[in-house]
Protein backbone atom coordinates (compact mmCIF):
# COMPACT_ATOMS: atom_id res chain seq x y z
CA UNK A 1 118.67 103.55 76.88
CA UNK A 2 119.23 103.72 80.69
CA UNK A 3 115.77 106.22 82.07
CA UNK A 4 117.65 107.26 85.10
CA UNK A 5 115.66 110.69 86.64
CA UNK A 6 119.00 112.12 88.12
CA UNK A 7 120.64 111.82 84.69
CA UNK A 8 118.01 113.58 82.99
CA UNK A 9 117.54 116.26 85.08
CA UNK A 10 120.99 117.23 84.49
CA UNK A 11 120.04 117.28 80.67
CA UNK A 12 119.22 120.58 79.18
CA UNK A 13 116.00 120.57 77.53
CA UNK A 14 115.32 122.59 74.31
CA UNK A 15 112.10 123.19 72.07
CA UNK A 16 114.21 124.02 69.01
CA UNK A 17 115.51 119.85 68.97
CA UNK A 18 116.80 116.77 70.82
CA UNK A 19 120.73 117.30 71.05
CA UNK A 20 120.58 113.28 71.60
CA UNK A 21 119.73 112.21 68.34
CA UNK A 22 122.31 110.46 66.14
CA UNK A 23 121.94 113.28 63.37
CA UNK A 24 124.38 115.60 65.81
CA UNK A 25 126.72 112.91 66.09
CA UNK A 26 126.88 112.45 62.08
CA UNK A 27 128.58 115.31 61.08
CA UNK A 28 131.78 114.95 63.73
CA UNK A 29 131.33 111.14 62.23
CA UNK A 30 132.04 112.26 58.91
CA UNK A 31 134.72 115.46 59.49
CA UNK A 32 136.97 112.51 61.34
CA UNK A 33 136.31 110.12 58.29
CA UNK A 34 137.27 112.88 55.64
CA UNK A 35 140.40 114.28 54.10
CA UNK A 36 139.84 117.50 56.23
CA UNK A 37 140.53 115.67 58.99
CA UNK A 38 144.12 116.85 60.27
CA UNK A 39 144.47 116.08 64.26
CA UNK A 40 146.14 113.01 65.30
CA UNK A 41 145.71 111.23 68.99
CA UNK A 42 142.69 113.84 70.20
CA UNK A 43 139.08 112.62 71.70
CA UNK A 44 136.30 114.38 70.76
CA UNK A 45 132.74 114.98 72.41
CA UNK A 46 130.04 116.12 70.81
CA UNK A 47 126.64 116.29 72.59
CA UNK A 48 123.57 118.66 70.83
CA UNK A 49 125.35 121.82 70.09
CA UNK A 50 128.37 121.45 71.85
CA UNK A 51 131.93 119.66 70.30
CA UNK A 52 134.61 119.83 72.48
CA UNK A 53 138.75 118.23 72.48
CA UNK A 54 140.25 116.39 75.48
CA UNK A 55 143.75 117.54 75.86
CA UNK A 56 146.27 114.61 75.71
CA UNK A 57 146.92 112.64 78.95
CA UNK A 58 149.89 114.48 80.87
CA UNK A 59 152.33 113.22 83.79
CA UNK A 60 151.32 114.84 87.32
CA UNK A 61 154.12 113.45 89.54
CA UNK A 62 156.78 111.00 89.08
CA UNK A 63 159.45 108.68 91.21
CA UNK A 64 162.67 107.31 90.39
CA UNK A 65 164.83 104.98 91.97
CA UNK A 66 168.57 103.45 90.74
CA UNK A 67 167.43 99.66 91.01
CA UNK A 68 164.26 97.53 90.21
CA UNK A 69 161.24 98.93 92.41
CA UNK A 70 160.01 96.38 95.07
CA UNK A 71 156.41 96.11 96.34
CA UNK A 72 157.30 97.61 99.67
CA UNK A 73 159.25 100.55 97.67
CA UNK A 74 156.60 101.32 95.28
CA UNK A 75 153.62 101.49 97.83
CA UNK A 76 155.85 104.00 99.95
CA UNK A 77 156.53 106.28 97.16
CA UNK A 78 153.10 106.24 95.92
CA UNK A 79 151.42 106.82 99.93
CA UNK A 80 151.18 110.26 98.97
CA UNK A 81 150.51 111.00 95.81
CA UNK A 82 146.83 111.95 95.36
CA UNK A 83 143.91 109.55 94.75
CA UNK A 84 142.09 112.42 92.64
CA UNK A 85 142.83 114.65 90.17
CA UNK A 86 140.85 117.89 89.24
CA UNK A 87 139.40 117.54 85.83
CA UNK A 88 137.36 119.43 83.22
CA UNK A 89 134.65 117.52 81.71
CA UNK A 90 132.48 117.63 78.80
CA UNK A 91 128.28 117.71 80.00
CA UNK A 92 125.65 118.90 78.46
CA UNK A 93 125.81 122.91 78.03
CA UNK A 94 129.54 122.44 78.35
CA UNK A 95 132.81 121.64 80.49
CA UNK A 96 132.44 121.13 84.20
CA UNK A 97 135.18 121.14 86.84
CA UNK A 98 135.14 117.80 88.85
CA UNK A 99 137.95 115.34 90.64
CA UNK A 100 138.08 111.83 89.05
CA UNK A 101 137.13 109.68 90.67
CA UNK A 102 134.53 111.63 92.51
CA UNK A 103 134.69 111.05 96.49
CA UNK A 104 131.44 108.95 96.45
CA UNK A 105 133.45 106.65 93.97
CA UNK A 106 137.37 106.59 96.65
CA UNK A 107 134.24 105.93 99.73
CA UNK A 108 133.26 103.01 97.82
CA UNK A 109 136.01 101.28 96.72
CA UNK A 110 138.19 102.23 100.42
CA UNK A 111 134.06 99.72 101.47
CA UNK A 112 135.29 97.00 99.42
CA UNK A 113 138.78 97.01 100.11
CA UNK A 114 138.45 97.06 103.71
């Protein structure tokens, strides 16, 4: 397992047990494998204490055009639609509101492909 101190400090701690232990995972393990089961296309997160569901992926913006897009055509349609979305995500102690992909991760990759 990756020891990284950022990532751990962002970890609630608890006295009463470790929320990373398999045995939390086991029971959302066996509900999906069981006849009680009843959702279809959902991801689950389970962490300690905490199960959440990721809503289904959804379509933010859309182009359309009469013919087969081009390169050229494409890229201008797509200038300026946003690079990040705003995003709920499951961490420890529950959802947090962040854009995918964070800035840090648009600064790096605008590094690369410059």
């Amino acid at each position: 397992m990756l020891n990284s101190p950022a990532v751990a400090a962002l970890m609630p701690t608890s006295n009463d047990f470790d929320r990373h232990t398999p045995d939390h995972v086991a029971p959302l393990v066996a509900y999906l494998a069981s006849n009680l089961y009843r959702f279809t296309g959902r991801v689950f997160a389970i962490e300690g204490p905490d199960v959440a569901i990721y809503g289904p992926a959804a379509v933010v913006d859309e182009w359309k055009t009469e013919t087969q897009w081009t390169l050229s055509e494409l890229a201008r349609a797509l200038s300026d639609a946003s690079n990040q979305i705003s995003s709920r995500g499951f961490f420890p102690g529950g959802p947090v509101q962040h854009n995918v992909p964070s800035g840090r991760t648009l600064k790096s990759l605008g590094a690369v492909c410059d």
